[in-house]
Protein backbone atom coordinates (compact mmCIF):
# COMPACT_ATOMS: atom_id res chain seq x y z
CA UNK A 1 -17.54 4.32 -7.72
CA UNK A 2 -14.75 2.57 -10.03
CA UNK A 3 -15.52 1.61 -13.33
CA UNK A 4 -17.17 -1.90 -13.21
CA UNK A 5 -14.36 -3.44 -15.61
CA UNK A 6 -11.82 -2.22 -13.68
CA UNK A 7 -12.67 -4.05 -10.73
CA UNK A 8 -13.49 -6.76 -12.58
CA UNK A 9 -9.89 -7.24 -13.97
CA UNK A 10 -8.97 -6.40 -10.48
CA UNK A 11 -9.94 -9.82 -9.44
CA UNK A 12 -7.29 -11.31 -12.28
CA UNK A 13 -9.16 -11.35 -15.24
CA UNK A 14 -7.57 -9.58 -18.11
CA UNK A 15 -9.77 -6.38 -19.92
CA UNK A 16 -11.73 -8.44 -22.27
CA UNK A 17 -12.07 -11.43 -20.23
CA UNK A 18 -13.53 -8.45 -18.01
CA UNK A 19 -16.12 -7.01 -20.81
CA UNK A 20 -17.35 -10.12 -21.67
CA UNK A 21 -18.57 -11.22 -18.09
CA UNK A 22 -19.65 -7.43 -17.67
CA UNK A 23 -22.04 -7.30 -20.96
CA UNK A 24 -23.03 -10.79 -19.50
CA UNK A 25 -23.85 -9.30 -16.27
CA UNK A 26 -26.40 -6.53 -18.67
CA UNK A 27 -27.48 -9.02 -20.97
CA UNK A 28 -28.72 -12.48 -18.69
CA UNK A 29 -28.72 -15.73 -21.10
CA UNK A 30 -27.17 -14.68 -24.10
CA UNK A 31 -25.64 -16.27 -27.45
CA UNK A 32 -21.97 -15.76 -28.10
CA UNK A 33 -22.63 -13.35 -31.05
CA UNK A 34 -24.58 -11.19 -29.30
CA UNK A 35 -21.74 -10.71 -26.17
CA UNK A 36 -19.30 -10.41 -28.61
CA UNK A 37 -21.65 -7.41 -30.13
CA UNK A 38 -22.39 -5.57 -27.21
CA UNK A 39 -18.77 -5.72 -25.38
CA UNK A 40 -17.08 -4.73 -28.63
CA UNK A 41 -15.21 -7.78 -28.81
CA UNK A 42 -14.22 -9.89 -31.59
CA UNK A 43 -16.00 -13.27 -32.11
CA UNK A 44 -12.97 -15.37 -32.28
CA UNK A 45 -11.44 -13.41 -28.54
CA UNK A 46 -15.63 -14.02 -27.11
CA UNK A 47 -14.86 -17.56 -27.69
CA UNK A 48 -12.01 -17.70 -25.87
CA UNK A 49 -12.89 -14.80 -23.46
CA UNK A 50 -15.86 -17.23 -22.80
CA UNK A 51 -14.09 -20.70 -22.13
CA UNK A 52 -12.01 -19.04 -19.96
CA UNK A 53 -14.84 -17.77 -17.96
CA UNK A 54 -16.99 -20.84 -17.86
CA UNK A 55 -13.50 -22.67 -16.41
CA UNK A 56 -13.56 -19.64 -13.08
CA UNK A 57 -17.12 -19.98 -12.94
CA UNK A 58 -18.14 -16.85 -13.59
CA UNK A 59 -20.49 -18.17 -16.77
CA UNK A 60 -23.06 -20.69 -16.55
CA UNK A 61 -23.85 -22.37 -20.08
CA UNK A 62 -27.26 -24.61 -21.04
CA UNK A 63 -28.03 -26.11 -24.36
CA UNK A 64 -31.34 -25.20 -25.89
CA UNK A 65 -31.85 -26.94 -29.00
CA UNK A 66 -28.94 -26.20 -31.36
CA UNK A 67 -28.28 -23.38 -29.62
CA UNK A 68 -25.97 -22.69 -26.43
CA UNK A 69 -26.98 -19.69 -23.85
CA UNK A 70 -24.36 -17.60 -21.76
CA UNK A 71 -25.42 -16.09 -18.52
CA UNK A 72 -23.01 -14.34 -15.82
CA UNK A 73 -22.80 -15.97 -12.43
CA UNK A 74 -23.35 -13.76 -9.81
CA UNK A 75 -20.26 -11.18 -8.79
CA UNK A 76 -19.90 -12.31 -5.30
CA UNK A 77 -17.74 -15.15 -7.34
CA UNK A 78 -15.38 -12.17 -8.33
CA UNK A 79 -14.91 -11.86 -4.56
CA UNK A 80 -14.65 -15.95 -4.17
CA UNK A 81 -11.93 -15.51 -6.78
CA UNK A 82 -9.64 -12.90 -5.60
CA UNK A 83 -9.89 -14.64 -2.12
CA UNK A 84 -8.51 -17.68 -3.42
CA UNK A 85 -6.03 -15.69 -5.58
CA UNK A 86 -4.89 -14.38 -1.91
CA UNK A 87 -4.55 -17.77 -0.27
CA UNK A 88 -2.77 -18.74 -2.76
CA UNK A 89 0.06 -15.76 -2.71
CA UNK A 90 -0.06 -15.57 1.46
CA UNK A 91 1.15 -19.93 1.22
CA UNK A 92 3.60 -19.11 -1.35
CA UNK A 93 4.81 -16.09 0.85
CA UNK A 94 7.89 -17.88 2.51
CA UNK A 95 9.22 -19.00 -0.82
CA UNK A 96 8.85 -15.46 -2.58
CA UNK A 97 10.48 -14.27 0.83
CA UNK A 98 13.23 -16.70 0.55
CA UNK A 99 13.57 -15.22 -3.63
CA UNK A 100 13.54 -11.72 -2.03
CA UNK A 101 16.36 -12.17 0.15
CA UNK A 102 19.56 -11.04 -0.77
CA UNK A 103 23.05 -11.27 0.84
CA UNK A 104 23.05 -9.16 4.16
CA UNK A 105 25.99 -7.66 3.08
CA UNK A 106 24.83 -6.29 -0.22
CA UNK A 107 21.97 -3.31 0.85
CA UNK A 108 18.74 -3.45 -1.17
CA UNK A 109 17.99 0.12 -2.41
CA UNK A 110 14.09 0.39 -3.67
CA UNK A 111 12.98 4.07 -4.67
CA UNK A 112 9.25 4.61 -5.00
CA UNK A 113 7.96 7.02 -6.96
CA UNK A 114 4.41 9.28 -6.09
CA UNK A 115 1.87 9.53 -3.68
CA UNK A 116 0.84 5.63 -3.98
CA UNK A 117 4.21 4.60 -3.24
CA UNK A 118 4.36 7.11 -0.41
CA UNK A 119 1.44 5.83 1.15
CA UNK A 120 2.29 1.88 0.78
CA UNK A 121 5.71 2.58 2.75
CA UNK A 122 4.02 4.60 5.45
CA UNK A 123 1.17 1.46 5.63
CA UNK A 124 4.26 -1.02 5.68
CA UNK A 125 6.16 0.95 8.76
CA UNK A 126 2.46 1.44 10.73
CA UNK A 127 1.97 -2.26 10.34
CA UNK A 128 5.54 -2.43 11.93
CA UNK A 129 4.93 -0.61 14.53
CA UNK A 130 4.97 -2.27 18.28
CA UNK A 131 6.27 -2.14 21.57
CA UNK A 132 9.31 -4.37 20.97
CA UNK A 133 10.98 -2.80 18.02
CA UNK A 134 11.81 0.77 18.27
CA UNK A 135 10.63 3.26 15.50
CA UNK A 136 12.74 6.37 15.20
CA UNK A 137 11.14 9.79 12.79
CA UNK A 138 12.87 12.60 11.90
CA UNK A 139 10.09 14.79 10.37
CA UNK A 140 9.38 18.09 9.07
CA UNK A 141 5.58 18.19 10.10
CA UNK A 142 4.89 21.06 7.69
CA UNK A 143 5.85 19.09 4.61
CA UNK A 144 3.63 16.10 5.39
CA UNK A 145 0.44 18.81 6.34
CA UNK A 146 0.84 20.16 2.45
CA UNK A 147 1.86 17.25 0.74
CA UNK A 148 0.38 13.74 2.63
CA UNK A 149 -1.88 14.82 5.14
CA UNK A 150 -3.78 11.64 4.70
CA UNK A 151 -0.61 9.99 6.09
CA UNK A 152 -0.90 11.66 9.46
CA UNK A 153 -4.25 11.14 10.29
CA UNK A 154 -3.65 7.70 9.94
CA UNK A 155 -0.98 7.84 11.91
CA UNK A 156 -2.84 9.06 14.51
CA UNK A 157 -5.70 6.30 13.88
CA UNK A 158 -2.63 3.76 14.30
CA UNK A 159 -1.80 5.27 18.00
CA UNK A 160 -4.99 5.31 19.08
CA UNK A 161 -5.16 1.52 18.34
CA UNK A 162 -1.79 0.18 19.45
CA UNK A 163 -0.77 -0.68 22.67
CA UNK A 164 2.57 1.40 24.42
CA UNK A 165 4.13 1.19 20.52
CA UNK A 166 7.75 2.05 20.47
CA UNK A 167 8.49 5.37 19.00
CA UNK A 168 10.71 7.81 18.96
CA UNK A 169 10.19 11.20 16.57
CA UNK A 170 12.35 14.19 16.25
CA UNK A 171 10.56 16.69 14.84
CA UNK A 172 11.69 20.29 13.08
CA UNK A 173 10.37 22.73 15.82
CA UNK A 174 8.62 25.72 13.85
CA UNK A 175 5.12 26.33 14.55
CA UNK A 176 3.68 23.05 12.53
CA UNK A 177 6.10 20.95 14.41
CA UNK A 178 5.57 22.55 17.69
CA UNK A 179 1.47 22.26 17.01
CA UNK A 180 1.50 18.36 16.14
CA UNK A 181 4.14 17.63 19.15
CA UNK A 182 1.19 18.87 21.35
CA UNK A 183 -1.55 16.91 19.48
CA UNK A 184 0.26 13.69 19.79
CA UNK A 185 1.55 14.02 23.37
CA UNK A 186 -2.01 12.93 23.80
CA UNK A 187 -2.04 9.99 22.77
CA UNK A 188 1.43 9.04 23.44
CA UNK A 189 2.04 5.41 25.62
CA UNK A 190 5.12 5.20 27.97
CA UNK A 191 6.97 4.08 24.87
CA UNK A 192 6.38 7.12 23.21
CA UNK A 193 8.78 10.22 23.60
CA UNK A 194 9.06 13.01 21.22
CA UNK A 195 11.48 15.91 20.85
CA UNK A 196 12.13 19.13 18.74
CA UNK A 197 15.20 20.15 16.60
CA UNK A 198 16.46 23.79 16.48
CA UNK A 199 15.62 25.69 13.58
CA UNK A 200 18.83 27.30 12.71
CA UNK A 201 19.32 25.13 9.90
CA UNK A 202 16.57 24.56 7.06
CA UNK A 203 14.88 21.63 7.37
CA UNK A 204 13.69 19.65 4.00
CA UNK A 205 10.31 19.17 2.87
CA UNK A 206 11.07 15.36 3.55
CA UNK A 207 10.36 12.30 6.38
CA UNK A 208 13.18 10.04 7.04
CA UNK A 209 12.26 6.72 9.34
CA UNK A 210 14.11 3.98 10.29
CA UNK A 211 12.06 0.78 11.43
CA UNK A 212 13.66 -2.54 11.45
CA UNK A 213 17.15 -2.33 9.36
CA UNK A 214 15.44 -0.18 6.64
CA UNK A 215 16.23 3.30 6.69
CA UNK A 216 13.53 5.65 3.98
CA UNK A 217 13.81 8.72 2.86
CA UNK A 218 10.91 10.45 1.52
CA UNK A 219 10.77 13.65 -0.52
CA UNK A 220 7.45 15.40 -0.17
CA UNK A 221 7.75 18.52 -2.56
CA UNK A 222 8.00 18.66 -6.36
CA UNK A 223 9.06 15.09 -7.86
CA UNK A 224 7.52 12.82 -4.59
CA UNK A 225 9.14 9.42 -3.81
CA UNK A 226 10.30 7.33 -1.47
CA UNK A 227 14.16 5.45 -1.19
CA UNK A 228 13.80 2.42 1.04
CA UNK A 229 17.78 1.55 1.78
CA UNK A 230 17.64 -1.92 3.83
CA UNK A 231 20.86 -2.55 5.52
CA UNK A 232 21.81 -3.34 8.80
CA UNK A 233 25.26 -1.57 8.60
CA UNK A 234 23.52 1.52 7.24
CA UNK A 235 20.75 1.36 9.85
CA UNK A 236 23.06 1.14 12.86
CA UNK A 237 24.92 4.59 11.54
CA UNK A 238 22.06 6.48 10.94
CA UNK A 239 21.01 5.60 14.54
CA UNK A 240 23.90 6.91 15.68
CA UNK A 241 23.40 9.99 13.61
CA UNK A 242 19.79 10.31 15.32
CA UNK A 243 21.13 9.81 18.68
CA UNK A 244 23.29 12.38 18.60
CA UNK A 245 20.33 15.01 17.36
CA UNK A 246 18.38 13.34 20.15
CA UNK A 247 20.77 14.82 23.02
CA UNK A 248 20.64 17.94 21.23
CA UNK A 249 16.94 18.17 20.92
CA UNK A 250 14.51 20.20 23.63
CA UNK A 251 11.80 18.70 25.21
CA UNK A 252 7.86 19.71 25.42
């Protein structure tokens, strides 16, 4: 399980915002001094740590006598929070979209670096995936068994929920390509097609896709990343490029 604080500041609040309301979570009603002892955190930052917390709702406060009492409001209001945090992003969306933008002729180049950034691109391109928009692969199926095997079993999961996506993959026929052809010829919709390249020419340990007008390149070996090029003009050649290994390729 993740550390309690963590997802705690997960929801937006910063780390000692975070181990305040978690030592109020321990402690139940509680004076000021007493948070500020347990969570390690200076009197002056509780106080402010606090305010800040009673203001989300995530501290309830009640006079007795002189004396004012802290207690942590449930956690499903950490949940409340970060939904609201995500309404809020998802209606600014078209206006961070429109700030995104940049002049079609001027290509966006985005490099990713490490498995994380692997995986979000390969979540981004499944999420593309349908039958109206093609999706073209050219893969070395070995690499992506070693290095991001995770990313192929959801692949898989993705098929096996989608409806006739469009997808074309050229694969690097050696054994592992030659093996996961099969598997996926399974599954495969009429949309579907697959192919194998020679192998008298070494192959990379990368996966290069092109969905949309973004073309990425991921290298799977030693330093791992991910360069996301988004260009029509760039797009449209590398088609090309694939369509001529297409008519080269052999069939199942």
């Amino acid at each position: 399980m993740k550390n309690p604080t963590v997802l705690a500041q997960n929801s937006g609040l910063d780390n000692k915002q975070a181990a305040v309301y978690m030592t109020s979570l321990e402690l139940g009603e509680a004076l000021i001094s007493d948070i500020s002892r347990k969570a390690l955190v200076k009197r002056s930052t509780t106080y402010l740590a606090v305010d800040v917390l009673v203001t989300l709702g995530l501290l309830s406060v009640k006079t007795v006598g002189k004396r004012k009492l802290y207690s942590a409001v449930h956690p499903r209001r950490l949940l409340g929070l970060a939904r609201f945090r995500e309404k809020e992003i998802e209606s600014a969306m078209p206006e961070l979209v429109a700030l995104y933008n940049t002049p079609k002729e001027k290509p966006k180049i985005q490099v990713f670096e490490g498995m994380e950034g692997v995986r979000s691109l390969y979540r981004e391109l499944y999420a593309s995936l349908s039958s109206k928009e093609e999706a073209l692969w050219i893969a070395r199926i070995g690499a992506l068994r070693e290095f991001a095997p995770e990313g192929l079993a959801e692949y898989k999961k993705v098929l096996r929920s989608l409806v006739n996506p469009k997808i074309r993959e050229l694969n690097y026929g050696d054994e592992e390509g030659i093996k996961w052809s099969k598997e996926i010829k399974r599954l495969q919709g009429k949309n579907h097609h697959i192919r194998l390249l020679p192998t008298d020419f070494e192959f990379g340990f990368s996966d290069n896709l092109i969905f949309g007008n973004k073309l990425a390149i991921f290298s799977l070996k030693k330093s791992v990343f991910v360069m996301v090029i988004e260009s029509a003009d760039v797009v449209k050649t590398y088609k090309a490029l694939f369509e001529w290994a297409w008519k080269s390729a052999a069939t199942l």
